[in-house]
Structures are given as structure tokens and as C-alpha cells.
N, C-alpha and C. Protein backbone atom coordinates (compact mmCIF):
# COMPACT_ATOMS: atom_id res chain seq x y z
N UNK A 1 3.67 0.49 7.87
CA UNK A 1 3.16 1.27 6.76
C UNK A 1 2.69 0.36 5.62
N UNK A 2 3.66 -0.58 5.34
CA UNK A 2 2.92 -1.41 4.32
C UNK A 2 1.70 -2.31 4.70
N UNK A 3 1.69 -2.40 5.85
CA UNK A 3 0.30 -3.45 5.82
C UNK A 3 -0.71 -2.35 5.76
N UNK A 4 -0.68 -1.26 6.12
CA UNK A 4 -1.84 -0.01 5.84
C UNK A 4 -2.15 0.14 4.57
N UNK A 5 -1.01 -0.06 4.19
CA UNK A 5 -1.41 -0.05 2.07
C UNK A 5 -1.78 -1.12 1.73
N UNK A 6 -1.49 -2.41 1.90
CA UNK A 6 -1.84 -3.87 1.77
C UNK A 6 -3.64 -3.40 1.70
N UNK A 7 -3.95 -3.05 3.41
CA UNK A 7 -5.23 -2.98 3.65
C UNK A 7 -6.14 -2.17 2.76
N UNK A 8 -5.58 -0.84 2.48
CA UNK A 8 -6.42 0.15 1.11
C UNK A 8 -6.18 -0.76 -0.12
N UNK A 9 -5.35 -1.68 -0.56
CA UNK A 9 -5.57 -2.27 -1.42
C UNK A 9 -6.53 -3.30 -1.80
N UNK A 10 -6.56 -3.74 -0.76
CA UNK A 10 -7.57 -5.20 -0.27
C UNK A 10 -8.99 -4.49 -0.36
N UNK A 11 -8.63 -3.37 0.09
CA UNK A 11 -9.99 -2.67 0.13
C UNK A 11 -10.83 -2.30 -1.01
N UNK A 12 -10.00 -1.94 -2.07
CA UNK A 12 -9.96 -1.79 -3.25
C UNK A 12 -9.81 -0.38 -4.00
N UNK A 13 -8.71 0.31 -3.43
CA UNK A 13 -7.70 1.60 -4.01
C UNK A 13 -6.91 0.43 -4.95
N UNK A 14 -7.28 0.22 -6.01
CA UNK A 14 -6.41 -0.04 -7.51
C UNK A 14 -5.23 0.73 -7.74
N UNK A 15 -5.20 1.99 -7.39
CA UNK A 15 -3.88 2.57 -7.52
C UNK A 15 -2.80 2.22 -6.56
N UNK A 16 -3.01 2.13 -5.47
CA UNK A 16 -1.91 1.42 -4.76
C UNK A 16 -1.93 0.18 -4.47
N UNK A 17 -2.71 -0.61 -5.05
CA UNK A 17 -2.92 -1.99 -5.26
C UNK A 17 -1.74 -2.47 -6.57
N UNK A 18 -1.58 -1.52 -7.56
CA UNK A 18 -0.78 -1.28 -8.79
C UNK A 18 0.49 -1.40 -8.56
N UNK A 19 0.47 -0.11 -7.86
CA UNK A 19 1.74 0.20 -6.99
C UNK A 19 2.35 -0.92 -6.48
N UNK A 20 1.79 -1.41 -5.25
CA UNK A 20 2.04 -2.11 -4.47
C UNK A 20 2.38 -3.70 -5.30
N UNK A 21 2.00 -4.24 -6.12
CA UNK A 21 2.33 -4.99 -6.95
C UNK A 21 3.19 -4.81 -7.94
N UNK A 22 3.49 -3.57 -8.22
CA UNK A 22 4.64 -3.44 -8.80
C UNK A 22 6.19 -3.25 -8.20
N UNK A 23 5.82 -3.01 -6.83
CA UNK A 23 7.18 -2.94 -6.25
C UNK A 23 7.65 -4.43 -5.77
N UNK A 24 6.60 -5.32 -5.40
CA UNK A 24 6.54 -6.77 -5.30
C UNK A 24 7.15 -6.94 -5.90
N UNK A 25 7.28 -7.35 -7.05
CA UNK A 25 7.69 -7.50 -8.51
C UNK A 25 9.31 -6.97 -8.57
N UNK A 26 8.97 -6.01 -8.53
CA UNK A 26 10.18 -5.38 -8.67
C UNK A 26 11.41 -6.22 -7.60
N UNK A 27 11.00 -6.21 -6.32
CA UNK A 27 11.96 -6.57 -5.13
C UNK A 27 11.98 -7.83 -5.07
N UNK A 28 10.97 -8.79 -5.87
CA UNK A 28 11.27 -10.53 -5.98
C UNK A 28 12.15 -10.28 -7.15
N UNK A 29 12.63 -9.63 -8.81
CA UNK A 29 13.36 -9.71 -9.27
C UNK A 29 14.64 -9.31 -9.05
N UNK A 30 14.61 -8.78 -8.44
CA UNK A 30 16.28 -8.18 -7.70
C UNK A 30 16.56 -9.41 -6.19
N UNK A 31 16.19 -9.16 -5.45
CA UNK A 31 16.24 -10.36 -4.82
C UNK A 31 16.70 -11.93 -5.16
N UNK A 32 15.65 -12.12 -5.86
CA UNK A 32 15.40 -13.94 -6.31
C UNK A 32 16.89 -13.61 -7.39
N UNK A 33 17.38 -12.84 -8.16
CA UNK A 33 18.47 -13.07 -9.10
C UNK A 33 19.61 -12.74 -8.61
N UNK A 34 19.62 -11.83 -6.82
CA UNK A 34 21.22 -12.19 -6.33
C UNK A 34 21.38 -13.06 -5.77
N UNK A 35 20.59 -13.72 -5.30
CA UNK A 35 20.04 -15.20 -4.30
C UNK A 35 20.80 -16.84 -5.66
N UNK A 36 19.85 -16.40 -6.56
CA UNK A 36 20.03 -17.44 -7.54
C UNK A 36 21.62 -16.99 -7.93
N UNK A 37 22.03 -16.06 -8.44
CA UNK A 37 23.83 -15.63 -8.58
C UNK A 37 24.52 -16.27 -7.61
N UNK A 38 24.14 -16.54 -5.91
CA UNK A 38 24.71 -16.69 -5.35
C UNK A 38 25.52 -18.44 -5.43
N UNK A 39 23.85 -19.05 -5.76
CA UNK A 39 23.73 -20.02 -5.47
C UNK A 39 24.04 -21.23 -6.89
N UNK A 40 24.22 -20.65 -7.62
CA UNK A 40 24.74 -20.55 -8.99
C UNK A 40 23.55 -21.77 -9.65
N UNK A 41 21.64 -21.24 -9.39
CA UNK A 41 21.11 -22.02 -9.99
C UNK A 41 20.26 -20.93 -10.31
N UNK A 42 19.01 -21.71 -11.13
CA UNK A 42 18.27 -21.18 -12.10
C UNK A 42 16.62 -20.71 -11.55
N UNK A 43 16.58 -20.67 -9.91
CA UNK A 43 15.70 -20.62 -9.39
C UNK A 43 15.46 -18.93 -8.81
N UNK A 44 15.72 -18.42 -9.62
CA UNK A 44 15.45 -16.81 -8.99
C UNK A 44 14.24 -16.40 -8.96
N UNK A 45 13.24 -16.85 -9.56
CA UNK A 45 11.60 -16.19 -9.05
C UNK A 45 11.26 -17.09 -7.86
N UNK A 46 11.64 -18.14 -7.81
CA UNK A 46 11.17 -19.02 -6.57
C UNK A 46 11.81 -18.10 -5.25
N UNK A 47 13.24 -17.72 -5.24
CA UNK A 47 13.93 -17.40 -4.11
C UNK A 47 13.31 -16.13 -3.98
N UNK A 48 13.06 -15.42 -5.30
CA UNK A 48 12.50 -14.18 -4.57
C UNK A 48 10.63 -13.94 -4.25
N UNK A 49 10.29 -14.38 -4.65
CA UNK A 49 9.19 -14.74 -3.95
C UNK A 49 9.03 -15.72 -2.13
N UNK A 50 10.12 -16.38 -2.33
CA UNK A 50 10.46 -17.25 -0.80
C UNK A 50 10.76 -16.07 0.11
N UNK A 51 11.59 -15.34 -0.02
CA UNK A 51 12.02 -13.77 0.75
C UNK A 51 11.06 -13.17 0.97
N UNK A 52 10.02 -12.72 -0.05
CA UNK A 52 9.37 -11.64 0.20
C UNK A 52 7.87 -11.94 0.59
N UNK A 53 7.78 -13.70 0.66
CA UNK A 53 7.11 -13.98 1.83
C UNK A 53 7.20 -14.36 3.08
N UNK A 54 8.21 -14.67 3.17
CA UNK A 54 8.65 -14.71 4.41
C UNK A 54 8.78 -13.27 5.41
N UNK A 55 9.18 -12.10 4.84
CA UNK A 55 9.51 -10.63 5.34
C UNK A 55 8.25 -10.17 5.70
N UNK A 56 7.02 -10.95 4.92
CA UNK A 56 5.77 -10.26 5.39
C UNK A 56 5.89 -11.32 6.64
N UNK A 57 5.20 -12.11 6.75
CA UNK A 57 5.08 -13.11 7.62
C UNK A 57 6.04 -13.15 8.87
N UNK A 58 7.04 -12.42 8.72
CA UNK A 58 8.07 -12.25 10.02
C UNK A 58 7.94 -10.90 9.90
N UNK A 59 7.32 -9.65 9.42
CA UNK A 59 6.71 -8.84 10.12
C UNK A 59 5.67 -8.65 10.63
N UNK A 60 4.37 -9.57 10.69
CA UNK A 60 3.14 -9.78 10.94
C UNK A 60 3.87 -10.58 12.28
N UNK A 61 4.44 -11.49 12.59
CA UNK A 61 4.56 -11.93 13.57
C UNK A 61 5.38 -11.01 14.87
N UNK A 62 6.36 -10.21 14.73
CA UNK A 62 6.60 -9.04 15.06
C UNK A 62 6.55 -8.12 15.95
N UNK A 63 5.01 -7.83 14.70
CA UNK A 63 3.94 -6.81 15.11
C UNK A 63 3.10 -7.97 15.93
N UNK A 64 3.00 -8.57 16.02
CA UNK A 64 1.68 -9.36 17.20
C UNK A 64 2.44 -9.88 18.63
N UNK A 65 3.89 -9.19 18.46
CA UNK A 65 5.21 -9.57 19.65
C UNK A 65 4.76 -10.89 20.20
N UNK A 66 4.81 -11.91 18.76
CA UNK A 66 4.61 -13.77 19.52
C UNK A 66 6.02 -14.10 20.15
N UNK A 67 5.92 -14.11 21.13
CA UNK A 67 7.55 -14.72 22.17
C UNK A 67 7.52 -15.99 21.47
N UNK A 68 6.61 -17.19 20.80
CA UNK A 68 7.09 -17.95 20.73
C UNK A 68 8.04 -18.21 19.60
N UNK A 69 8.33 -17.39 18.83
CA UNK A 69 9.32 -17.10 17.82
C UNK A 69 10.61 -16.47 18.22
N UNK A 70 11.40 -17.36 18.10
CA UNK A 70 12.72 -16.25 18.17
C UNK A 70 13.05 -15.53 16.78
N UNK A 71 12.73 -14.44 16.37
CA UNK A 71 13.03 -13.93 15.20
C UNK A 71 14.60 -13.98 14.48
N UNK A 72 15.60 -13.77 15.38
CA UNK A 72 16.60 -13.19 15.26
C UNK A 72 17.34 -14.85 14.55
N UNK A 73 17.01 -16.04 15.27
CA UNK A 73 17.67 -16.94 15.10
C UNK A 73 17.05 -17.55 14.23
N UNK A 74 15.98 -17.32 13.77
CA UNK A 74 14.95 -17.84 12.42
C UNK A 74 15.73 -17.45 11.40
N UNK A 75 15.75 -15.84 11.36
CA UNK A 75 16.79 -15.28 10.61
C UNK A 75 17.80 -15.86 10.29
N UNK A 76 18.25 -15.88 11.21
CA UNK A 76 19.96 -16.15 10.88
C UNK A 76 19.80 -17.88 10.38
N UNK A 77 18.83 -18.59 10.80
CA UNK A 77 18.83 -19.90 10.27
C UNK A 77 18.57 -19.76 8.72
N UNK A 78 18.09 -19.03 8.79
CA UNK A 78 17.58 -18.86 6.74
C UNK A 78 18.66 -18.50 5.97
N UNK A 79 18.99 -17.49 6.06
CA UNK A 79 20.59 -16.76 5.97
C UNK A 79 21.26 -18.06 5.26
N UNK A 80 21.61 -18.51 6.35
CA UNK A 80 22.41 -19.89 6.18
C UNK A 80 22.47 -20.91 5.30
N UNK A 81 20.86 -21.21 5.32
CA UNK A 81 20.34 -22.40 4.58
C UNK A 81 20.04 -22.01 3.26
N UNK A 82 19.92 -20.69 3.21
CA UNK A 82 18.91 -20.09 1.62
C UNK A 82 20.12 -19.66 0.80
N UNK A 83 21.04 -18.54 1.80
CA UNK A 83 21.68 -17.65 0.96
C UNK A 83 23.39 -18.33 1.30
């Protein structure tokens, strides 16, 4: 669903282009500041922006079912290393 809105945005629907940048926003500041809480540093727009590109990018890959990714253990490698 979101890459369908991505695409009307790209397209140029401004209103869910709005939208859609505002929930960005929204989910890198909540994100990037329990990430940075966790980690007890001062990097919370970096971490949440790192997440919420990565979530696209490991759903684009996914959706194109590349075997050469193991998703699950990418995951769990990040997990680890990030959070």
C-alpha cells in the first residue's frame, strides 16, 4: 500500500505527498529517540531515518522475492548491532 502512495506522490498528488511526509517524520521521531534512549547517545534523527530506510528497502526487496537476501537474518543482524 505504501509504495502505491509513494507512486501518486511521485506522481504529483501533493496531498498525499504531505501526508506521506508527514508520517515519515513523524515515525523517524519516535523511532530515532527510542533507538537513541536506548543507546544512551545523541543520534536520534540519524537512527531514525537509518530504520525507516532500511524498512523501505527490505520491503522493496521482499516484494521482488530476491532469494539472495536472507531477510530474517539481516534483521536480526541489525537488531543487534543498531538496537
Amino acid at each position: 500500500m505504501r509504495l502505491h502512495l509513494t507512486m501518486d506522490a511521485v506522481a504529483g498528488n501533493e496531498r498525499i505527498r504531505e501526508k506521506l511526509l508527514h508520517r515519515y517524520n513523524m515515525f523517524r521521531m519516535l523511532i530515532g529517540e527510542k533507538i537513541s534512549e536506548r543507546k544512551g547517545d545523541e543520534e536520534a534523527e540519524y537512527y531514525g531515518w537509518l530504520v525507516l530506510t532500511l524498512i523501505d528497502g527490505l520491503m522493496i526487496q521482499s516484494l521482488l522475492n530476491n532469494e539472495e537476501m536472507d531477510l530474517t537474518r539481516f534483521i536480526e543482524n541489525f537488531i543487534k548491532n543498531i538496537v
